[in-house]
PDB file of N, CA and C in Angstrom:
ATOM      1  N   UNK A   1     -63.419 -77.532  22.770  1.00  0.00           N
ATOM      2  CA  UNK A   1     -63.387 -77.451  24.216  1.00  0.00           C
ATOM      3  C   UNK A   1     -62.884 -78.766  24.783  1.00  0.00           C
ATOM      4  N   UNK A   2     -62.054 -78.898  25.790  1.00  0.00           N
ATOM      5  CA  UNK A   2     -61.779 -79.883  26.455  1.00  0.00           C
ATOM      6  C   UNK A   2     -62.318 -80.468  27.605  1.00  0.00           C
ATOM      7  N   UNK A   3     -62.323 -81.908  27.925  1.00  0.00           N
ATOM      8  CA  UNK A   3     -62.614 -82.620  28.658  1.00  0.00           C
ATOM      9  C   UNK A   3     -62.004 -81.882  29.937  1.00  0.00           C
ATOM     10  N   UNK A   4     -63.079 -81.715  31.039  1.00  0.00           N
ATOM     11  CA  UNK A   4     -62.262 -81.108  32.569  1.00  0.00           C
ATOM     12  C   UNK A   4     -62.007 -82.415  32.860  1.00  0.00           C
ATOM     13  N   UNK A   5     -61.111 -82.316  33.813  1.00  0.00           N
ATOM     14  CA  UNK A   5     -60.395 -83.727  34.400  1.00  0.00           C
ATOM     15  C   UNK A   5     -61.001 -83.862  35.597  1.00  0.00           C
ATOM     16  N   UNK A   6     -61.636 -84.845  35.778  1.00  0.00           N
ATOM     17  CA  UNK A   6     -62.850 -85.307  36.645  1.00  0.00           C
ATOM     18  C   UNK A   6     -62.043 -86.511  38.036  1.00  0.00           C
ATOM     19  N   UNK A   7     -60.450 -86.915  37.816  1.00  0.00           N
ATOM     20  CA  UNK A   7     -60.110 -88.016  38.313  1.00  0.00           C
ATOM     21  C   UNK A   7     -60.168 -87.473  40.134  1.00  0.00           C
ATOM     22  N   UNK A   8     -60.580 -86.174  40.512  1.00  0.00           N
ATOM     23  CA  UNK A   8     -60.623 -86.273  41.799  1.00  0.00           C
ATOM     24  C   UNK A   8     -61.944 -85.629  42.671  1.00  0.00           C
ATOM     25  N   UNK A   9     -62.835 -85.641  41.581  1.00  0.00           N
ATOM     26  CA  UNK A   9     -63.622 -85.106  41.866  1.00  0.00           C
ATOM     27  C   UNK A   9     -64.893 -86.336  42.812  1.00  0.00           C
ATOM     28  N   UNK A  10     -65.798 -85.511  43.920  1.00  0.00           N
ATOM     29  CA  UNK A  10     -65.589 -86.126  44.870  1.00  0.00           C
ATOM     30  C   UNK A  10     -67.447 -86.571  44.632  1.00  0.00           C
ATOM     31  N   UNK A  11     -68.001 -86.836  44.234  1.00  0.00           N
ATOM     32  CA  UNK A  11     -69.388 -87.450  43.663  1.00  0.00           C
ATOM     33  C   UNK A  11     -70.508 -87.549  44.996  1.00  0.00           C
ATOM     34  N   UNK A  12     -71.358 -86.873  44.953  1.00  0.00           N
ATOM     35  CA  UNK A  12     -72.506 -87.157  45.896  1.00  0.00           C
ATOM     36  C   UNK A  12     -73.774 -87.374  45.199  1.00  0.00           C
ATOM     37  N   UNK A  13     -74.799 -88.384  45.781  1.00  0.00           N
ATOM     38  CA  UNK A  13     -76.078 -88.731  45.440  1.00  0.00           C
ATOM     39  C   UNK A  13     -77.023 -87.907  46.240  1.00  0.00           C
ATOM     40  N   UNK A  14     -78.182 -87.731  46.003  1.00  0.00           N
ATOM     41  CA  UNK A  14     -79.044 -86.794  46.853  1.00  0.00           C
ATOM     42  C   UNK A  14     -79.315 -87.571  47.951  1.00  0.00           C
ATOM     43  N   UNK A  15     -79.399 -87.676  49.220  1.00  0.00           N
ATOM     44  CA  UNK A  15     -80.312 -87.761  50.110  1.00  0.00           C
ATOM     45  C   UNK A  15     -81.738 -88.410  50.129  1.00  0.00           C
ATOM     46  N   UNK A  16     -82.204 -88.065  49.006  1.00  0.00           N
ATOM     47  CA  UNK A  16     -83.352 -88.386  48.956  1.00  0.00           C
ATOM     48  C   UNK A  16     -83.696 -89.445  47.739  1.00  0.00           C
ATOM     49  N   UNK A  17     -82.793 -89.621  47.437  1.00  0.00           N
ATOM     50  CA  UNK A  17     -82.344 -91.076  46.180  1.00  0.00           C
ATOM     51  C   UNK A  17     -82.963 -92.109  46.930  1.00  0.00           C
ATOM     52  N   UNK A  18     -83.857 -93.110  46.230  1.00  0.00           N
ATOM     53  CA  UNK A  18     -84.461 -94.009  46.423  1.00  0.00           C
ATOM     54  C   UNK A  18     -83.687 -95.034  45.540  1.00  0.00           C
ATOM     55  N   UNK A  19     -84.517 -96.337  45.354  1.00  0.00           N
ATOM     56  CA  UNK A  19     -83.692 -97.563  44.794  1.00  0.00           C
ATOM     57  C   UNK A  19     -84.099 -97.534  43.598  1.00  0.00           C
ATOM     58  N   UNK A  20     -84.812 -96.567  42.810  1.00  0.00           N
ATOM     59  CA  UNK A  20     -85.491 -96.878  41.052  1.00  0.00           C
ATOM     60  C   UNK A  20     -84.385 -96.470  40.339  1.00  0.00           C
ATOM     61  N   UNK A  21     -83.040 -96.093  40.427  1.00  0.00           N
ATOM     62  CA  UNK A  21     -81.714 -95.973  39.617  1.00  0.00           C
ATOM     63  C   UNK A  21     -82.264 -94.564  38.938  1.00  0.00           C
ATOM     64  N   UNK A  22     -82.778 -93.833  39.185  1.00  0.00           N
ATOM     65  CA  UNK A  22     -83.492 -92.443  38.198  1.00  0.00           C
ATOM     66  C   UNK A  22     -82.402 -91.081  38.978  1.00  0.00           C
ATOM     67  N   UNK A  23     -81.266 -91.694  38.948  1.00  0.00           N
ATOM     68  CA  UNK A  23     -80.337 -90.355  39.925  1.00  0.00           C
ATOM     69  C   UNK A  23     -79.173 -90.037  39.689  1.00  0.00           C
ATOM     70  N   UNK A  24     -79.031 -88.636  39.839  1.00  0.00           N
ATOM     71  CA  UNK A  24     -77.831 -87.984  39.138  1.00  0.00           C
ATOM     72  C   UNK A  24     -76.811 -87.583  40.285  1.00  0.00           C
ATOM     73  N   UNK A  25     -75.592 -88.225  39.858  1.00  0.00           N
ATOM     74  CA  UNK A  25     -74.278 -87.276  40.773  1.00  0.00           C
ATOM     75  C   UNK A  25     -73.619 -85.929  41.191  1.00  0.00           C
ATOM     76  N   UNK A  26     -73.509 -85.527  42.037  1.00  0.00           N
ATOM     77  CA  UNK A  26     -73.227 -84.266  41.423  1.00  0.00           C
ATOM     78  C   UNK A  26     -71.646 -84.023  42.097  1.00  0.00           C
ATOM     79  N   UNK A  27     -70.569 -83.497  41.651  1.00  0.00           N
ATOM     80  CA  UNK A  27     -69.104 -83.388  42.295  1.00  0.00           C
ATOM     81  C   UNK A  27     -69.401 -81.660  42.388  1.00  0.00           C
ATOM     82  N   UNK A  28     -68.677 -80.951  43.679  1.00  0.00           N
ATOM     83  CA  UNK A  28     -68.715 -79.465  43.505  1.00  0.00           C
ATOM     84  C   UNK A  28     -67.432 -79.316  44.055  1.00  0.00           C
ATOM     85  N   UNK A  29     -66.290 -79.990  44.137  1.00  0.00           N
ATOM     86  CA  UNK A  29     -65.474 -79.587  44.733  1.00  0.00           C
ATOM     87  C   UNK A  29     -64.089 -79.322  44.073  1.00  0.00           C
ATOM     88  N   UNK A  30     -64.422 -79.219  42.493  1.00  0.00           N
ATOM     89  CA  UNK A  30     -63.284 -78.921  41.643  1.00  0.00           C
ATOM     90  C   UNK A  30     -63.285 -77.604  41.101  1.00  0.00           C
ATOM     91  N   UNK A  31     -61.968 -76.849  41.260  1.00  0.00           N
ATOM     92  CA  UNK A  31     -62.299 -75.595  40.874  1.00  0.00           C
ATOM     93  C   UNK A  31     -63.031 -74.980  39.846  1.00  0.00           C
ATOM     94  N   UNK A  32     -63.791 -74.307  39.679  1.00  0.00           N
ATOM     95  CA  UNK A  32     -64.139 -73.425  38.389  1.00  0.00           C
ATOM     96  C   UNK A  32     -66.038 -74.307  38.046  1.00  0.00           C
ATOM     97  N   UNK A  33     -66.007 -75.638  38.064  1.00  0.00           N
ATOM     98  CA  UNK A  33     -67.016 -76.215  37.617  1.00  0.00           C
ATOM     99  C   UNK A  33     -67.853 -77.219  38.508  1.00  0.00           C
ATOM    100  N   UNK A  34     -69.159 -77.554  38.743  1.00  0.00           N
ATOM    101  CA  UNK A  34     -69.889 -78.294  38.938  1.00  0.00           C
ATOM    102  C   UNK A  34     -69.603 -79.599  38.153  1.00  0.00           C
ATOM    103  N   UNK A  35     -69.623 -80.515  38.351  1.00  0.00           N
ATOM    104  CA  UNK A  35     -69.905 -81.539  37.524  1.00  0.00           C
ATOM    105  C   UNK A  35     -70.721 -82.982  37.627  1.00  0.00           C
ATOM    106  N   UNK A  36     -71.763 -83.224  36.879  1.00  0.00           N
ATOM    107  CA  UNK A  36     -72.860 -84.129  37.234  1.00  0.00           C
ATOM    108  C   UNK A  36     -72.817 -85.204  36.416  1.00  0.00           C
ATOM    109  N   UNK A  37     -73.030 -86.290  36.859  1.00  0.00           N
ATOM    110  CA  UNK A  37     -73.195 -87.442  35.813  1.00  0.00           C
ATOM    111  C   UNK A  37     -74.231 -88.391  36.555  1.00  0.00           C
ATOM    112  N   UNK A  38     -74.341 -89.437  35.501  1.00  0.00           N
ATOM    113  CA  UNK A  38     -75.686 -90.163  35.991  1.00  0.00           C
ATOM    114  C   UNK A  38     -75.493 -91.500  36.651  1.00  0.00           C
ATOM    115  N   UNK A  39     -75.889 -91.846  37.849  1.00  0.00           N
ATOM    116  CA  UNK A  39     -75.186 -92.507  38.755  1.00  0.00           C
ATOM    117  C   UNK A  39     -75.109 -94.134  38.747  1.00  0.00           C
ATOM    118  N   UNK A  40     -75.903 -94.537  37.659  1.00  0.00           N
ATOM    119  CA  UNK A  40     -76.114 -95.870  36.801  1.00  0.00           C
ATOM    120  C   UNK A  40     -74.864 -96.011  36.176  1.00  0.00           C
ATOM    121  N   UNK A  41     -74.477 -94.928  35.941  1.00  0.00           N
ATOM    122  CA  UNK A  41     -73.284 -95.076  34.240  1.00  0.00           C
ATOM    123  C   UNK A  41     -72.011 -94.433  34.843  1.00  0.00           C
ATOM    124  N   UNK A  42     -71.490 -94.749  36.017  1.00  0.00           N
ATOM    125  CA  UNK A  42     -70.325 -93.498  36.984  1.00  0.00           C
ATOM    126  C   UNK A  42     -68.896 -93.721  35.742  1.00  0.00           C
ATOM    127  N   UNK A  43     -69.138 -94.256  34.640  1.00  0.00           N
ATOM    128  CA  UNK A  43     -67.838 -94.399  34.210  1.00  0.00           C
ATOM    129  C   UNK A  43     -68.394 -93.727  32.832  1.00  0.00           C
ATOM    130  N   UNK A  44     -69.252 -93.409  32.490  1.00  0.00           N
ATOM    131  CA  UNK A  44     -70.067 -92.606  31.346  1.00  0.00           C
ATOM    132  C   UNK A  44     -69.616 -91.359  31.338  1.00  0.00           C
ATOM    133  N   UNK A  45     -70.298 -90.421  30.288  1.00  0.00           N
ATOM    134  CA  UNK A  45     -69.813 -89.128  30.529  1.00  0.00           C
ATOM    135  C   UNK A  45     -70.359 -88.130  31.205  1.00  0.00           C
ATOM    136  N   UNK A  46     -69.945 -87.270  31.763  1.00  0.00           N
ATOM    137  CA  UNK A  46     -70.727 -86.344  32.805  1.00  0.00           C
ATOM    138  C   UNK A  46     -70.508 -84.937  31.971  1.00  0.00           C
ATOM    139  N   UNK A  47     -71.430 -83.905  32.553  1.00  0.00           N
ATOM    140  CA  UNK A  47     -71.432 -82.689  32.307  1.00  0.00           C
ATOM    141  C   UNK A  47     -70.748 -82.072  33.420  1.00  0.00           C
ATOM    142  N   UNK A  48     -70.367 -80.577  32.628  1.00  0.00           N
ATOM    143  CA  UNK A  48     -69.557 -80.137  33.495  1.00  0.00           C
ATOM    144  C   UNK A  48     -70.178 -78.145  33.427  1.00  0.00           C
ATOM    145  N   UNK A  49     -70.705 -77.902  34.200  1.00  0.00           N
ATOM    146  CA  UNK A  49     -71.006 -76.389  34.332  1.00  0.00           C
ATOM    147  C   UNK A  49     -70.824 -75.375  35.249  1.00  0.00           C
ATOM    148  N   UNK A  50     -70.429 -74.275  34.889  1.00  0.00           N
ATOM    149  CA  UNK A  50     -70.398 -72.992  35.628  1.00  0.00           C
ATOM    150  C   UNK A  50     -71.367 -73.437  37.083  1.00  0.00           C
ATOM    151  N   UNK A  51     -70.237 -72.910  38.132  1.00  0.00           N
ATOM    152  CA  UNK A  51     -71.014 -72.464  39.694  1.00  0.00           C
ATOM    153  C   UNK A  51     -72.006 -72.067  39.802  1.00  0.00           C
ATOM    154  N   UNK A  52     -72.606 -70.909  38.746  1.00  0.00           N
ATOM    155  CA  UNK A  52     -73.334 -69.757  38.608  1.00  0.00           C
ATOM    156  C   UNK A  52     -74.719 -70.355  37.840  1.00  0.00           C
ATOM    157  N   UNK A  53     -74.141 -70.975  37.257  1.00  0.00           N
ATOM    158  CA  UNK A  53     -75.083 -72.367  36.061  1.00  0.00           C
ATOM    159  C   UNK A  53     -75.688 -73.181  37.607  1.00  0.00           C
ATOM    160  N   UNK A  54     -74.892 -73.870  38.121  1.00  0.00           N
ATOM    161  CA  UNK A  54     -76.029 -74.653  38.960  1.00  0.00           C
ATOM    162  C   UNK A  54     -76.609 -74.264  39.432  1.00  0.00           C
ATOM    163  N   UNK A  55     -76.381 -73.232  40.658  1.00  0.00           N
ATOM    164  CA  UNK A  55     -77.275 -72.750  41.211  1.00  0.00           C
ATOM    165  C   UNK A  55     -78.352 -72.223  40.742  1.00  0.00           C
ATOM    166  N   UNK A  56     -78.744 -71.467  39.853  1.00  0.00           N
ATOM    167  CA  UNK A  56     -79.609 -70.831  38.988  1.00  0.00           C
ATOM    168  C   UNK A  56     -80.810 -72.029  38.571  1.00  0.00           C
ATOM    169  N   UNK A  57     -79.971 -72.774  38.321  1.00  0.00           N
ATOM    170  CA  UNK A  57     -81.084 -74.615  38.068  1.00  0.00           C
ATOM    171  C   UNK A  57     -81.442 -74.752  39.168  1.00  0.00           C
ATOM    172  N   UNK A  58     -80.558 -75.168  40.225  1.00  0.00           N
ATOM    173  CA  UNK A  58     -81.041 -75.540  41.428  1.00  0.00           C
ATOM    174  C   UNK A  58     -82.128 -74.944  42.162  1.00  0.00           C
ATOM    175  N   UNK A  59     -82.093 -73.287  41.785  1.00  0.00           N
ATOM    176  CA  UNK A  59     -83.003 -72.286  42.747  1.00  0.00           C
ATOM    177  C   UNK A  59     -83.908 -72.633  41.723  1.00  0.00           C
ATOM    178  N   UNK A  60     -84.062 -72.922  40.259  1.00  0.00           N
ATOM    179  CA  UNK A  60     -85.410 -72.857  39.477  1.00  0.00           C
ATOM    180  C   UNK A  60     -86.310 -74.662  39.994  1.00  0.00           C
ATOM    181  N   UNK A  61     -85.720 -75.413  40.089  1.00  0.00           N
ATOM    182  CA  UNK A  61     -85.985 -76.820  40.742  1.00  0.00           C
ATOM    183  C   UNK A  61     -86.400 -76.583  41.945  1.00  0.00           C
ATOM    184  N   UNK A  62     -85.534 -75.650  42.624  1.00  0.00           N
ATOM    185  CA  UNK A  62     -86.201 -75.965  44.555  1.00  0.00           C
ATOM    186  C   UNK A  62     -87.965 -74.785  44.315  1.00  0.00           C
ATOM    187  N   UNK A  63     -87.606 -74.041  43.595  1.00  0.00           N
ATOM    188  CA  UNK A  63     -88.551 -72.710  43.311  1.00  0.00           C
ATOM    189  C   UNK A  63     -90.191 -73.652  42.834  1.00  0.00           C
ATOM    190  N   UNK A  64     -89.768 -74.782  42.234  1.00  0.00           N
ATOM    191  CA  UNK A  64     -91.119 -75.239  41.231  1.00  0.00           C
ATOM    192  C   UNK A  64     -91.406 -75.064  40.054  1.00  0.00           C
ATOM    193  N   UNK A  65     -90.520 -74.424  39.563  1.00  0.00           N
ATOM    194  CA  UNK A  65     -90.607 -73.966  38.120  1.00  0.00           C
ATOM    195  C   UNK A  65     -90.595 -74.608  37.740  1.00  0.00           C
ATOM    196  N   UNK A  66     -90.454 -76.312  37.636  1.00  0.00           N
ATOM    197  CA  UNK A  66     -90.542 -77.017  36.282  1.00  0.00           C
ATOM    198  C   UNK A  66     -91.766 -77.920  36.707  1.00  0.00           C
ATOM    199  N   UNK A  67     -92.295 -78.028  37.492  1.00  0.00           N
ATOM    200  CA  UNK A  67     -93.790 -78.552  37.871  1.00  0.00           C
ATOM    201  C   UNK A  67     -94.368 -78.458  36.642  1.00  0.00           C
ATOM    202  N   UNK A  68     -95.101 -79.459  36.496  1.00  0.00           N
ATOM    203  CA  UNK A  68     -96.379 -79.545  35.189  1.00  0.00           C
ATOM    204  C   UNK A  68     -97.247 -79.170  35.434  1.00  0.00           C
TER     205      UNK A  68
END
């Protein structure tokens, strides 16, 4: 599988990002894929997943499902 080409993809931090560096990027504005990387390391490697893939995380995160 190949590397998606990430050179225009447009990177946002949450809102709710504080200063402890514990925060992930997320780009949504390249066709076909999400792509997230970790915002300490912006030149590191990022993941790259299905539309259908984030949201599904996202609704299980906003939902509580991963609460301890």
């Amino acid at each position: 599988m190949s590397s998606p080409d990430l050179a225009r993809a447009l990177w946002r931090k949450s809102t709710r990002s504080n200063g402890s560096g514990a925060c992930v990027e997320v780009a949504r504005n390249l066709p076909g894929i999400v792509a997230i990387r970790d915002s300490k390391d912006p030149q590191g490697p990022a993941l790259a997943v299905a539309p259908s893939q984030w949201a599904s995380f996202t609704a299980i995160v906003k939902g509580g499902d991963l609460d301890g």
